[in-house]
Protein backbone atom coordinates (compact mmCIF):
# COMPACT_ATOMS: atom_id res chain seq x y z
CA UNK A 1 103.03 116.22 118.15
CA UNK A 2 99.20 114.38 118.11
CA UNK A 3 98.93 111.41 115.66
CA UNK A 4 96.24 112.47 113.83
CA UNK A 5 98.85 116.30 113.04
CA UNK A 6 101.36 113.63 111.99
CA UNK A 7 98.91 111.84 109.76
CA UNK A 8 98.56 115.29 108.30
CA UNK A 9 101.65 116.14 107.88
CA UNK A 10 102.68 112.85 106.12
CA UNK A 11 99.56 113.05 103.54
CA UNK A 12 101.29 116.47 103.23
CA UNK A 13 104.19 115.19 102.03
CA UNK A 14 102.66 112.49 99.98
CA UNK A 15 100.64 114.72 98.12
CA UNK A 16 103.71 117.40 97.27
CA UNK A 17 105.00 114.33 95.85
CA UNK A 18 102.61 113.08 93.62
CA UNK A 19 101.99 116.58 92.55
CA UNK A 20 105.63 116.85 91.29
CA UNK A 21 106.13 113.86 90.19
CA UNK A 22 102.83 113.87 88.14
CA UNK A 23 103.51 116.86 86.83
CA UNK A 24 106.71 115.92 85.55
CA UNK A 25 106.27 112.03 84.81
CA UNK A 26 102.33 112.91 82.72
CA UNK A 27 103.52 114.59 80.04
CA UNK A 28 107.10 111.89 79.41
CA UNK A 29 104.90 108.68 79.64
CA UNK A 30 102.43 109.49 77.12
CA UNK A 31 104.51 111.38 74.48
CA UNK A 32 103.46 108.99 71.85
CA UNK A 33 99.90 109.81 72.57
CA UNK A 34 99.94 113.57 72.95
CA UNK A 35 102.21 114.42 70.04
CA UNK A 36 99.04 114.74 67.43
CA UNK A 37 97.42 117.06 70.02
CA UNK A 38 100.11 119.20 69.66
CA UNK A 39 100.50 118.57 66.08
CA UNK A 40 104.43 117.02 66.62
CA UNK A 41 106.62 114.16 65.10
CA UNK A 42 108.37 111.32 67.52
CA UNK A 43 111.47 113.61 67.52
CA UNK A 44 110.14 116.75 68.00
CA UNK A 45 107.52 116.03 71.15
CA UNK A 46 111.22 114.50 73.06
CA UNK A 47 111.78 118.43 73.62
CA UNK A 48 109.15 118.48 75.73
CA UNK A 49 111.25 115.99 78.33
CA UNK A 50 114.52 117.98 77.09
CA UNK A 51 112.98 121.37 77.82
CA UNK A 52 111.72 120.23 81.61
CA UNK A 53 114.70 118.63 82.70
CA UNK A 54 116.63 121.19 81.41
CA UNK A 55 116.11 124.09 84.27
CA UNK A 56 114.93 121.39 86.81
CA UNK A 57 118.04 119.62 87.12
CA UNK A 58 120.01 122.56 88.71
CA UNK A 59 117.46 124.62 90.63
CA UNK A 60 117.66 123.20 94.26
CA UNK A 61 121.24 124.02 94.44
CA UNK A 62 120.39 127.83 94.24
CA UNK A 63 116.84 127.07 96.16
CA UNK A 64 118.52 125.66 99.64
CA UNK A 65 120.46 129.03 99.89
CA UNK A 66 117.31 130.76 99.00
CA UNK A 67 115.38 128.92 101.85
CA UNK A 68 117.85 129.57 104.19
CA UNK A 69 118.23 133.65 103.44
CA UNK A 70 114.53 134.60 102.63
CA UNK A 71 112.80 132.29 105.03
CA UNK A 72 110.60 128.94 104.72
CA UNK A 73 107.63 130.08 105.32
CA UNK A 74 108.17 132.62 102.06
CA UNK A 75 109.98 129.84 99.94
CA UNK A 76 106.65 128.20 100.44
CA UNK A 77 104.08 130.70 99.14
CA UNK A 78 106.53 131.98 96.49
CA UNK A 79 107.16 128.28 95.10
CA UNK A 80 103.33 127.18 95.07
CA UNK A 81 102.28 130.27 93.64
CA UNK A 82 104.64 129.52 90.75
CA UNK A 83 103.63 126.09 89.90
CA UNK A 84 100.06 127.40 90.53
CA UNK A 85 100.84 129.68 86.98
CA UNK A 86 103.00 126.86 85.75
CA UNK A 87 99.90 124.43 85.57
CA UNK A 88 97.45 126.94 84.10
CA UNK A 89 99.67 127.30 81.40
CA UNK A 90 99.43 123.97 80.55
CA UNK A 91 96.09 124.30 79.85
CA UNK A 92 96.21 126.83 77.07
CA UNK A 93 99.17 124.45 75.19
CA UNK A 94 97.89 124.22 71.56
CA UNK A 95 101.57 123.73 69.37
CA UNK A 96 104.64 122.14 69.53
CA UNK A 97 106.41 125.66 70.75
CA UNK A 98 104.03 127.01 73.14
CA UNK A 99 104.28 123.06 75.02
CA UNK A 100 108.39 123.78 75.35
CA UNK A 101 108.06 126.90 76.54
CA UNK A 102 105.17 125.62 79.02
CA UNK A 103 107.44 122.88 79.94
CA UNK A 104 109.99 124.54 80.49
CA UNK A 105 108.57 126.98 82.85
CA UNK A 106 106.99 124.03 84.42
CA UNK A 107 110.81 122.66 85.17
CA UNK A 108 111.52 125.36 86.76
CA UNK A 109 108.19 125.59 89.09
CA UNK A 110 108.09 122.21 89.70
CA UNK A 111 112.09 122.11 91.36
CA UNK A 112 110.97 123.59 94.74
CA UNK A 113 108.10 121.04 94.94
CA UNK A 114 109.97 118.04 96.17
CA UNK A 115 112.04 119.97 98.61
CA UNK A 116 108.70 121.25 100.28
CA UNK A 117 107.72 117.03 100.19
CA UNK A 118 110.75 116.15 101.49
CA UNK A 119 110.47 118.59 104.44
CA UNK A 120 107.12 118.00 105.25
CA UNK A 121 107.78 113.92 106.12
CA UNK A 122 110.52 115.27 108.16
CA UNK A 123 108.37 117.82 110.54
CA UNK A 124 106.22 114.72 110.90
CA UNK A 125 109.25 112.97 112.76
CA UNK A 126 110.51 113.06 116.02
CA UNK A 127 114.49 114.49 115.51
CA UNK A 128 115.77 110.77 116.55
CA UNK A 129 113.48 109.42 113.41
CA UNK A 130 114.19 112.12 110.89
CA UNK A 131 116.82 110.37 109.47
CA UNK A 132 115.75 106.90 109.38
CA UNK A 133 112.04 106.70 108.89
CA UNK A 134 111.62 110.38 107.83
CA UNK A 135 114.47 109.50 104.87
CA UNK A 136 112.46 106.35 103.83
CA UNK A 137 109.02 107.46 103.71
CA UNK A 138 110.37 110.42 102.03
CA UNK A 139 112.00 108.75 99.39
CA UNK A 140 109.02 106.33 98.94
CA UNK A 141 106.83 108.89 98.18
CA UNK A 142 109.33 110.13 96.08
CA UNK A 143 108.95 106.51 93.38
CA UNK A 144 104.96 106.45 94.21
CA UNK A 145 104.59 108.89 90.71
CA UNK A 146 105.47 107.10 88.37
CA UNK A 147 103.49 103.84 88.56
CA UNK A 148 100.62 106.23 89.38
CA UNK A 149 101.04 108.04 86.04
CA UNK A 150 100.71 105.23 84.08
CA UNK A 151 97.51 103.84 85.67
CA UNK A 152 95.63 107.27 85.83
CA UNK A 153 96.91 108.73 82.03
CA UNK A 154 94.66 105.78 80.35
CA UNK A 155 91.72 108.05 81.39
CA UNK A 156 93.13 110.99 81.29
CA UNK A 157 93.69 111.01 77.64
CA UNK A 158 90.44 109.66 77.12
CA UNK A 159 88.92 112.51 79.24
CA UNK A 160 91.18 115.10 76.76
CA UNK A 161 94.30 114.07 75.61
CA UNK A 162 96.71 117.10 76.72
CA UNK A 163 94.57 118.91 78.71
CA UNK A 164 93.18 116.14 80.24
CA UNK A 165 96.57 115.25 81.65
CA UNK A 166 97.17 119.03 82.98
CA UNK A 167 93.98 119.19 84.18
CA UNK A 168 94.91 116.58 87.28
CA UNK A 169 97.86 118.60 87.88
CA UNK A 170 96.15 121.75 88.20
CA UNK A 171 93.42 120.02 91.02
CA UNK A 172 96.64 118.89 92.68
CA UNK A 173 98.32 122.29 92.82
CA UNK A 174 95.02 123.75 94.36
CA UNK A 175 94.69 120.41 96.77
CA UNK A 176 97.94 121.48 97.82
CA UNK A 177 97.93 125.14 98.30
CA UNK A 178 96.03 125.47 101.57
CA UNK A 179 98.36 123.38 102.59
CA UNK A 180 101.01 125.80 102.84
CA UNK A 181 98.58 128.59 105.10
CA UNK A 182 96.88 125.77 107.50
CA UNK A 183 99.77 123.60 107.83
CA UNK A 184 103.04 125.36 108.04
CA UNK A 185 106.38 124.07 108.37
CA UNK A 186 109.02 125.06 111.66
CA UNK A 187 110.46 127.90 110.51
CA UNK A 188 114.27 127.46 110.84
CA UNK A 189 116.14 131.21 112.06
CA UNK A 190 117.13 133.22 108.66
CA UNK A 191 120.87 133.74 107.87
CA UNK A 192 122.56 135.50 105.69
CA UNK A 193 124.11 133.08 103.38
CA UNK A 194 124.01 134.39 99.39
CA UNK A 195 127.47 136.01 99.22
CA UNK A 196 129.02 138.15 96.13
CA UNK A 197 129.62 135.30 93.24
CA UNK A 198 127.59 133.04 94.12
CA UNK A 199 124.69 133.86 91.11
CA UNK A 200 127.20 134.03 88.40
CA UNK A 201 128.81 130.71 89.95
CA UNK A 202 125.24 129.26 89.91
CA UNK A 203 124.08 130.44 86.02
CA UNK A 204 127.00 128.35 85.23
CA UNK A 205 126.37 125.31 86.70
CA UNK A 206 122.73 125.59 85.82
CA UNK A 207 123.86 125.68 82.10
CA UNK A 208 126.22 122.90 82.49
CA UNK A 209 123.57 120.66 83.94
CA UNK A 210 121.05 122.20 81.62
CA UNK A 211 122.57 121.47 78.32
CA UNK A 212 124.06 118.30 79.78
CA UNK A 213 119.98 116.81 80.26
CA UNK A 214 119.32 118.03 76.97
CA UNK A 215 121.94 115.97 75.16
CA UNK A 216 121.25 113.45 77.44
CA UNK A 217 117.42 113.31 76.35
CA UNK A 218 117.92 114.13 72.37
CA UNK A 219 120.80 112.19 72.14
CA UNK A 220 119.70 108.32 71.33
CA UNK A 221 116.93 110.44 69.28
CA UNK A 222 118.36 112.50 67.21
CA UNK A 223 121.74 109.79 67.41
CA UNK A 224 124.84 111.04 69.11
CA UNK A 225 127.36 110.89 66.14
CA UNK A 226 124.90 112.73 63.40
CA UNK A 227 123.82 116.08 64.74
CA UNK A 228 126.86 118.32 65.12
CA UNK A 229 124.44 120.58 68.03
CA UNK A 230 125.33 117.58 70.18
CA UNK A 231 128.47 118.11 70.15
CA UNK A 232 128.50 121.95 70.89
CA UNK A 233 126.05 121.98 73.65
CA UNK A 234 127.95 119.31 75.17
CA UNK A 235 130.90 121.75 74.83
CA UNK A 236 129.45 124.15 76.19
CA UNK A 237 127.89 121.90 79.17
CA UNK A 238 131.57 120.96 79.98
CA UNK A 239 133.27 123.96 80.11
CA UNK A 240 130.52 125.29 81.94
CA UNK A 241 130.94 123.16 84.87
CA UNK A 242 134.72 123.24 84.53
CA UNK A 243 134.65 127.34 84.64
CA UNK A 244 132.59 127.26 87.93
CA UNK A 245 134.08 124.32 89.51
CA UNK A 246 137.82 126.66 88.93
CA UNK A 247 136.08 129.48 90.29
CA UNK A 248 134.83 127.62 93.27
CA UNK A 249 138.37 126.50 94.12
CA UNK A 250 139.84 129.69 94.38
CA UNK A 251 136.69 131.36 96.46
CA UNK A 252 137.09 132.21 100.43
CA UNK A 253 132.94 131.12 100.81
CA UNK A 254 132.20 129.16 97.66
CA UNK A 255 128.49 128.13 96.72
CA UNK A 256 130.35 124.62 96.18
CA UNK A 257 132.77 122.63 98.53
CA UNK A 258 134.77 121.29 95.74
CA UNK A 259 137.45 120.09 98.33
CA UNK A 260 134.92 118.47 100.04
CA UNK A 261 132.78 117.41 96.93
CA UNK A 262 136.04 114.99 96.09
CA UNK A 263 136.73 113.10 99.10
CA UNK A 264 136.60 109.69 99.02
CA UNK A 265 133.20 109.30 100.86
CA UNK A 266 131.08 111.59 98.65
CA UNK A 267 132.92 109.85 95.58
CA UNK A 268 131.71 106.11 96.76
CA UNK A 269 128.47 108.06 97.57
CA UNK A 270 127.97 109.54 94.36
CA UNK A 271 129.17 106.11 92.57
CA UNK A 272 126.49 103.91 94.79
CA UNK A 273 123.72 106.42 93.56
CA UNK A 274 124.98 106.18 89.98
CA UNK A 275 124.68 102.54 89.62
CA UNK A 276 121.36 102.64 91.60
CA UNK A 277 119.55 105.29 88.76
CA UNK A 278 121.61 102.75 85.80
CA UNK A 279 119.80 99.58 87.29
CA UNK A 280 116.56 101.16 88.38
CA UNK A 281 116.20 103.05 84.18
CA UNK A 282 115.30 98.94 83.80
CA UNK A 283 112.00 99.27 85.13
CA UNK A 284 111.25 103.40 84.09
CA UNK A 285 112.21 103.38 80.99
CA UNK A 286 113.30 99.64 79.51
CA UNK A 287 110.13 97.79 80.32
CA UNK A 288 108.04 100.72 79.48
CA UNK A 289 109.75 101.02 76.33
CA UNK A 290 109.63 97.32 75.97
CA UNK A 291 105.69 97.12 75.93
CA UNK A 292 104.74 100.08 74.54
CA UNK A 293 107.41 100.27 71.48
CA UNK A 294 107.80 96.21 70.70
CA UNK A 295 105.11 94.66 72.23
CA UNK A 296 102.64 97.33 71.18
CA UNK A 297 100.69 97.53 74.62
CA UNK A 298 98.72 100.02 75.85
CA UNK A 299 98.75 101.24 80.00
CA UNK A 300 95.18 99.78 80.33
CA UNK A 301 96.70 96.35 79.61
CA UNK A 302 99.54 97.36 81.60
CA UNK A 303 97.49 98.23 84.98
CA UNK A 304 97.82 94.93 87.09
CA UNK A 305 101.96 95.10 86.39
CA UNK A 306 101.77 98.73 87.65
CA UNK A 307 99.75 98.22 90.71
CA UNK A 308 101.94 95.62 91.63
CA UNK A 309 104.88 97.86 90.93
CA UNK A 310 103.22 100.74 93.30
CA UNK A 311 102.37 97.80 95.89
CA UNK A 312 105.54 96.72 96.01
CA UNK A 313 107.42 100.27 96.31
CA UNK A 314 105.17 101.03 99.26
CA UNK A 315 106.29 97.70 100.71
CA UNK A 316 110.19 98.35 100.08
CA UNK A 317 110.03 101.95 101.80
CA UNK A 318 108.21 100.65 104.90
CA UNK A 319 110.89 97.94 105.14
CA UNK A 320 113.68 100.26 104.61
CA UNK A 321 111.85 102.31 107.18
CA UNK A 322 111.81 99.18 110.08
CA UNK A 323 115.47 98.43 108.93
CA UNK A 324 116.83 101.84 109.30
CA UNK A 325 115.21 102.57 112.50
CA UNK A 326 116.80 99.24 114.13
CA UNK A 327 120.04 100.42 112.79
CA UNK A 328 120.97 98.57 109.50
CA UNK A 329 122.42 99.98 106.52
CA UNK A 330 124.87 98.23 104.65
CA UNK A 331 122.55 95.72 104.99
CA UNK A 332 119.95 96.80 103.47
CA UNK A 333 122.23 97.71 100.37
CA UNK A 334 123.32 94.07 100.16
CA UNK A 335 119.81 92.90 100.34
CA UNK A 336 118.11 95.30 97.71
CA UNK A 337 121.41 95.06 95.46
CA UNK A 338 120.43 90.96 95.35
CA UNK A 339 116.81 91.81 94.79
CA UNK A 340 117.55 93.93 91.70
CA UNK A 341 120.04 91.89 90.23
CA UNK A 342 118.14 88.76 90.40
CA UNK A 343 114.89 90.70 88.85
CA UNK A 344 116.90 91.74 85.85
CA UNK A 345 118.32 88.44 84.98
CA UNK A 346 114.65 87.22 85.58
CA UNK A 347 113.86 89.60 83.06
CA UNK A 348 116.80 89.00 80.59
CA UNK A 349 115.01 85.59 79.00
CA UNK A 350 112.19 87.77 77.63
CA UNK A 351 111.00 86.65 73.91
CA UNK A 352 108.55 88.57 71.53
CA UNK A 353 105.66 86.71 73.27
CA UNK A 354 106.64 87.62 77.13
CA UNK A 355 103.97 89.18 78.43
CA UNK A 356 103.47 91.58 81.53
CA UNK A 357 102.21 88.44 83.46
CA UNK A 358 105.56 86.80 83.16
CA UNK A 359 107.00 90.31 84.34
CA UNK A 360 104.98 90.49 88.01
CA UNK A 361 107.47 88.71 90.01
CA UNK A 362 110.90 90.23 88.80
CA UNK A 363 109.20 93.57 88.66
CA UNK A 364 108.15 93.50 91.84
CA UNK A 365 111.66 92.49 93.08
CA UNK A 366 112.92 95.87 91.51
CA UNK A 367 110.73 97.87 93.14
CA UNK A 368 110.75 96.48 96.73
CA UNK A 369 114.48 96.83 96.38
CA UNK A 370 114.33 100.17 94.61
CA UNK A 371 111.99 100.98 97.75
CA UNK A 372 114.81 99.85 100.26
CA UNK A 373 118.42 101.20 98.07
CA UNK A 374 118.04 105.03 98.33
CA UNK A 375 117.20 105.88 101.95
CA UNK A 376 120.34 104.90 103.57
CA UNK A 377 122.52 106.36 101.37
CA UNK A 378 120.49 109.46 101.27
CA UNK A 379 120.52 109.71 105.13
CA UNK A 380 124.02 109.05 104.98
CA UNK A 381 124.97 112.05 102.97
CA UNK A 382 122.63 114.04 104.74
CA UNK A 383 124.33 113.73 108.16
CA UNK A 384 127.65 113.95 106.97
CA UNK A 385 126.81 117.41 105.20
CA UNK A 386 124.80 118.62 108.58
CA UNK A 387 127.65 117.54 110.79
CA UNK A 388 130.06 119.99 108.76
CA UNK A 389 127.43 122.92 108.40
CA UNK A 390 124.54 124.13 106.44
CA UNK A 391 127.01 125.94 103.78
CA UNK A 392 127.48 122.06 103.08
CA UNK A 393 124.18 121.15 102.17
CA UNK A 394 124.63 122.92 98.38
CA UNK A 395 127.60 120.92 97.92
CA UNK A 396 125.33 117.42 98.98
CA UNK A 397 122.56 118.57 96.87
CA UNK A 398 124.53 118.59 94.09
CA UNK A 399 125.73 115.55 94.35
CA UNK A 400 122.27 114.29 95.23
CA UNK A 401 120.77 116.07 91.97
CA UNK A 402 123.53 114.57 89.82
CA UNK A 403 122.83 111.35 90.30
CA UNK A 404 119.25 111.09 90.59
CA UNK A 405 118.07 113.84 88.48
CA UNK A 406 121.33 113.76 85.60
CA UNK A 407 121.75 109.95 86.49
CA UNK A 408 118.42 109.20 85.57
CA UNK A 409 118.44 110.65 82.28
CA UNK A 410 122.08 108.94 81.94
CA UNK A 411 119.78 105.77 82.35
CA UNK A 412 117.67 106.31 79.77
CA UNK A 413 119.95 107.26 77.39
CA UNK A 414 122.58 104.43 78.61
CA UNK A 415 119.98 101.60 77.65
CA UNK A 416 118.10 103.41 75.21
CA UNK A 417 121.38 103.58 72.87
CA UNK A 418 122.37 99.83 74.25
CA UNK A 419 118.67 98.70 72.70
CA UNK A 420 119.22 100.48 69.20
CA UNK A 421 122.74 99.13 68.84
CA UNK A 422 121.93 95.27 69.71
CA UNK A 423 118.72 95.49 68.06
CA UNK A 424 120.71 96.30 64.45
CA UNK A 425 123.18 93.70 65.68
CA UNK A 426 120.89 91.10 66.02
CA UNK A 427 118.56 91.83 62.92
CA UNK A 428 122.08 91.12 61.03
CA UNK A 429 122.73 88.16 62.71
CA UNK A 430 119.13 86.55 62.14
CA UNK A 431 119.01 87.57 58.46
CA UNK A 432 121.79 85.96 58.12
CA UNK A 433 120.22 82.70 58.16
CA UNK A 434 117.10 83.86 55.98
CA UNK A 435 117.74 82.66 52.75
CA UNK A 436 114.93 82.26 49.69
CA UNK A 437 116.69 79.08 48.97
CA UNK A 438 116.25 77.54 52.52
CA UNK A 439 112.78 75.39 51.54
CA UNK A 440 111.70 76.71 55.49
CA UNK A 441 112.23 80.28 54.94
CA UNK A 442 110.31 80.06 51.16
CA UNK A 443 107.16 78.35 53.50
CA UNK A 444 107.22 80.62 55.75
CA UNK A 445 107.15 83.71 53.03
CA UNK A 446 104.48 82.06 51.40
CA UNK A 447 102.01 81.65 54.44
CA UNK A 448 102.73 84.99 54.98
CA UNK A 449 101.79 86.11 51.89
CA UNK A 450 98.64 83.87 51.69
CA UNK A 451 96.94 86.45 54.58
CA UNK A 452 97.06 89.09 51.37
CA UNK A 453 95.75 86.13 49.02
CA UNK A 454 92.29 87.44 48.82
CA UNK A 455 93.32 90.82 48.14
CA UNK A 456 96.28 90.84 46.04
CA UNK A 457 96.22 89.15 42.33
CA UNK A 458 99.84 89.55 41.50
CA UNK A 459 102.12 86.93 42.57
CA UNK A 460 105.26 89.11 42.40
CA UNK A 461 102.96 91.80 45.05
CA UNK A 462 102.06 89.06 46.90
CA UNK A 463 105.20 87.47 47.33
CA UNK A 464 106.90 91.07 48.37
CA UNK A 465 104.24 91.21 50.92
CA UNK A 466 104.87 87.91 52.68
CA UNK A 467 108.75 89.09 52.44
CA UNK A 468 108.06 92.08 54.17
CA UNK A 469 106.28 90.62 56.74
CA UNK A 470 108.94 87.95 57.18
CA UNK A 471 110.82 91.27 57.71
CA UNK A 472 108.95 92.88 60.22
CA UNK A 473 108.68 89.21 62.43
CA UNK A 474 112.86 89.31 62.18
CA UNK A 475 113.06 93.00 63.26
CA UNK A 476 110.83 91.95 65.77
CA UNK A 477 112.36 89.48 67.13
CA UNK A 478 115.60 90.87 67.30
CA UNK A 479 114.15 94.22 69.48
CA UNK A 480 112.95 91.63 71.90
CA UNK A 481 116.91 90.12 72.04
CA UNK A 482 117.78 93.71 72.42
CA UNK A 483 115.63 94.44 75.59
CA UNK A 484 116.91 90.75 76.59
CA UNK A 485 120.23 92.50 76.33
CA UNK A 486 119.65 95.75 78.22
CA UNK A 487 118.22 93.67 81.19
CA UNK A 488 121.04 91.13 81.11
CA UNK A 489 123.88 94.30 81.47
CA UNK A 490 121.76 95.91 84.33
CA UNK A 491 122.14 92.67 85.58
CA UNK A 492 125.54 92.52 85.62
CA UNK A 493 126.10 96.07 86.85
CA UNK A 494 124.15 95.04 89.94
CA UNK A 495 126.54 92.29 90.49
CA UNK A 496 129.56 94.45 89.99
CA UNK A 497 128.09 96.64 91.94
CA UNK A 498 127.56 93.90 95.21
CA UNK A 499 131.07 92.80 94.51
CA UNK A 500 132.43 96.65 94.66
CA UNK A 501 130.36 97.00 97.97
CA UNK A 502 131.73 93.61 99.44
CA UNK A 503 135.29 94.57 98.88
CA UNK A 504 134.42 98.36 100.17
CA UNK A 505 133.24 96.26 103.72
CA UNK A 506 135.93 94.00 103.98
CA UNK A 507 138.23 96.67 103.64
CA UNK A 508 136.75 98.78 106.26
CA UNK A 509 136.71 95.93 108.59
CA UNK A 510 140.31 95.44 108.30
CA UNK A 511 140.84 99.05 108.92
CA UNK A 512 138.91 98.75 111.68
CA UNK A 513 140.36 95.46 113.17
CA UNK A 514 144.21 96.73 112.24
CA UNK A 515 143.23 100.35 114.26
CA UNK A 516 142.21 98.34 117.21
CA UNK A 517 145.42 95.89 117.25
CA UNK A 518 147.38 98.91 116.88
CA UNK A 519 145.51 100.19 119.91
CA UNK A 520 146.06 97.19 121.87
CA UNK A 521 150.23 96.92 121.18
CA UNK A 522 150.70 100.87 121.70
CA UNK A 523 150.73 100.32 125.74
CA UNK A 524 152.87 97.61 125.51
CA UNK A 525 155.56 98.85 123.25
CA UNK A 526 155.95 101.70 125.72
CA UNK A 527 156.46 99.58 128.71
């Protein structure tokens, strides 16, 4: 293939991905901003991530069967013509109900987006580089979204608020549809793969996952122990998955390889992805949260940390790329599981007066090791689930969706909940040691009531004033220990997580060293 059709197939895939990953990431960032467009409270406008994630999760486990039955080439045109509607939509949103149905539509046109990304890096590759630069650059593009989001949604809303946002999407969608005519992909040969069972095992498992993302996303909002729906959607989410994962066992062709699905190598692969979507929710959601909740920042004063976060993404994929193509993997695991570690232990010391400069150097750590943690693991999984057939690919998609799409929302919830819990924790343990009788404390309460001095003639108003503002300093404070908190344990799951991979080398090397002794003594015994 000529450079300059591999240049064009790679913007290809680059601009799939930011089109999906805009589309999903434009309307979660800025849900504080958009909820009075659409005339919504804090609670309600979280639907809107509930509703998207909610058919999204599931859909490329039906989609890769789909591909392979119906053709590419038709996948294609179907799929862009469908996010094409999806993104009009979104311009005629006007109320809180007509944005979760939108949204949820969009989930559902959006799924077949990053497949089409994914395979358009790969056609750019030569089949020896599919799997290691292919996988990289793929998965780059795949983290290039969300710093994007927040540097372009500052103007965006400014241009007109909701709409505005849509209204990028829907120039990407038609930036991207000729795409699909002048630049097709390598049409694999059709087969018949979509047997009896397979639909009804599918519906099941899209419910599980889809009521599984909702009470992931409404949990630490509308608190896990206090709305009784919780619990029954979760119900239903689990025996959902339990119903199709029994049918699955007992099927001659399942949709599912559940035999497969547990063996010990998919297991440590779906554990390594776990703990890299736990550790990398520090940087999507914690630091986001941080500065936009606590520290009461806006994205426009936010832009140099996220250019450096985008900078430093693009640098981790092209590493990963190098790496991978000279032959390193576990490596490169060790390496980024270092880099992220170190970056959130960085970020643990924060105080109510960090501020993002102080954040540039751990952040970028994250991302350059974000950059270089998902490729190998991906291209792992991927060749062991092409060696055994394509049947196998459902099973590895699922495994791949669980832990990056469910495992991401697992993140957010994870340290969202963490952050509530040691906020209240350490509000108690700081006014604890605020007492009216402490001669500090009553000078303290009393410059903060003189601000109101010139306003306020009672001195019983006044003095509730400067108490409540003592109050809002402590509460504060103690949501800045909390995010200290939530970077500290993402710190320590990255070093439990390089200690588990340690121990999962050294064991294989034994294995490896006690196989080739026993190799070496078999000839002699027989003589």
């Amino acid at each position: 293939m000529p450079w300059w059709k591999v240049l064009l197939y790679y913007f290809s895939a680059l601009l799939f991905a930011l089109t999906q990953g805009l589309g999903m990431n434009l309307a979660f960032a800025n849900l504080t901003q958009i909820q009075g467009s659409i005339a919504a409270t804090t609670t309600e406008a979280a639907w809107l991530s509930a509703a998207y994630m909610a058919p999204n999760v599931s859909l490329a486990i039906g989609l890769v069967k789909i591909r392979m039955q119906y053709g590419l080439r038709n996948f294609a045109e179907v799929s862009i013509i469908g996010f094409l509607i999806a993104s009009l939509l979104n311009l005629f949103v006007s109320d809180l109900q007509s944005a979760i149905v939108v949204r949820f539509l969009s989930g559902i046109a959006a799924a077949p987006l990053s497949t089409l990304a994914f395979l358009y890096m790969l056609e750019a590759m030569p089949p020896a580089k599919k799997m290691t630069i292919g996988v990289s650059l793929a998965m780059m593009n795949t983290a290039l979204a969300a710093p994007v989001t927040r540097l372009v949604s500052p103007t965006l809303l400014d241009f007109g608020e909701w709409r505005g946002l849509y209204t990028l999407e829907m120039a990407l969608v038609l930036m991207v549809m000729p795409i699909i005519y002048l630049l097709p992909l390598t049409p694999p040969p059709r087969m018949k793969v979509i047997v009896a069972g397979d639909v009804a095992v599918y519906l099941m498992i899209a419910v599980g996952f889809g009521c599984l993302a909702v009470v992931l996303s409404l949990g630490r909002v509308d608190w896990w122990l206090e709305a009784p729906w919780l619990g029954v959607v979760l119900s239903v989410s689990i025996v959902s998955l339990v119903s199709a994962t029994l049918i699955e066992l007992n099927r001659r062709t399942p949709l599912i390889d559940v035999h497969w699905l547990l063996t010990w190598p998919n297991i440590h692969l779906t554990g390594i992805l776990l703990v890299f979507r736990l550790i990398v929710a520090t940087q999507s959601y914690v630091v986001m949260s941080y500065y936009q909740s606590a520290a009461g920042l806006l994205y426009d004063q936010l832009a140099t940390l996220y250019w450096i976060i985008l900078v430093f993404s693009i640098a981790g994929g092209l590493a990963c790329a190098a790496l991978m193509n000279r032959g390193y993997t576990w490596q490169i695991h060790m390496a980024a599981l270092v880099m992220m570690a170190a970056s959130a232990f960085m970020d643990s010391n924060l105080t109510s007066m960090t501020r993002p400069e102080q954040m540039y150097l751990s952040q970028a750590l994250m991302a350059a090791g974000a950059g270089l943690f998902l490729p190998p693991s991906m291209a792992d999984g991927l060749k062991a689930a092409s060696a055994k057939g394509p049947h196998y690919l459902v099973t590895f998609f699922v495994i791949f969706l669980f832990t990056q799409s469910i495992g991401g929302l697992m993140g957010s919830a994870f340290f969202g909940t963490l952050i509530i819990i040691r906020e209240k924790f350490h509000s108690a343990a700081l006014v604890e040691h605020v007492l009216l009788t402490d001669p500090a404390v009553a000078q303290r309460v009393t410059q903060f009531a003189a601000t109101y001095g010139k306003v306020i003639g009672d001195s019983a108003i006044l003095k509730a004033e400067g108490l409540a503002l003592l109050g809002a300093r402590i509460t504060r404070e103690a949501n800045a220990l909390a995010y200290g908190d939530a970077f500290f344990v993402a710190g320590v799951i990255a070093l439990l997580a390089l200690a588990g991979q340690t121990l999962h080398l050294v064991v294989i090397a034994l294995k490896s060293h006690l196989s080739i002794h026993a190799a070496a003594v078999a000839p002699t015994l027989k003589e």
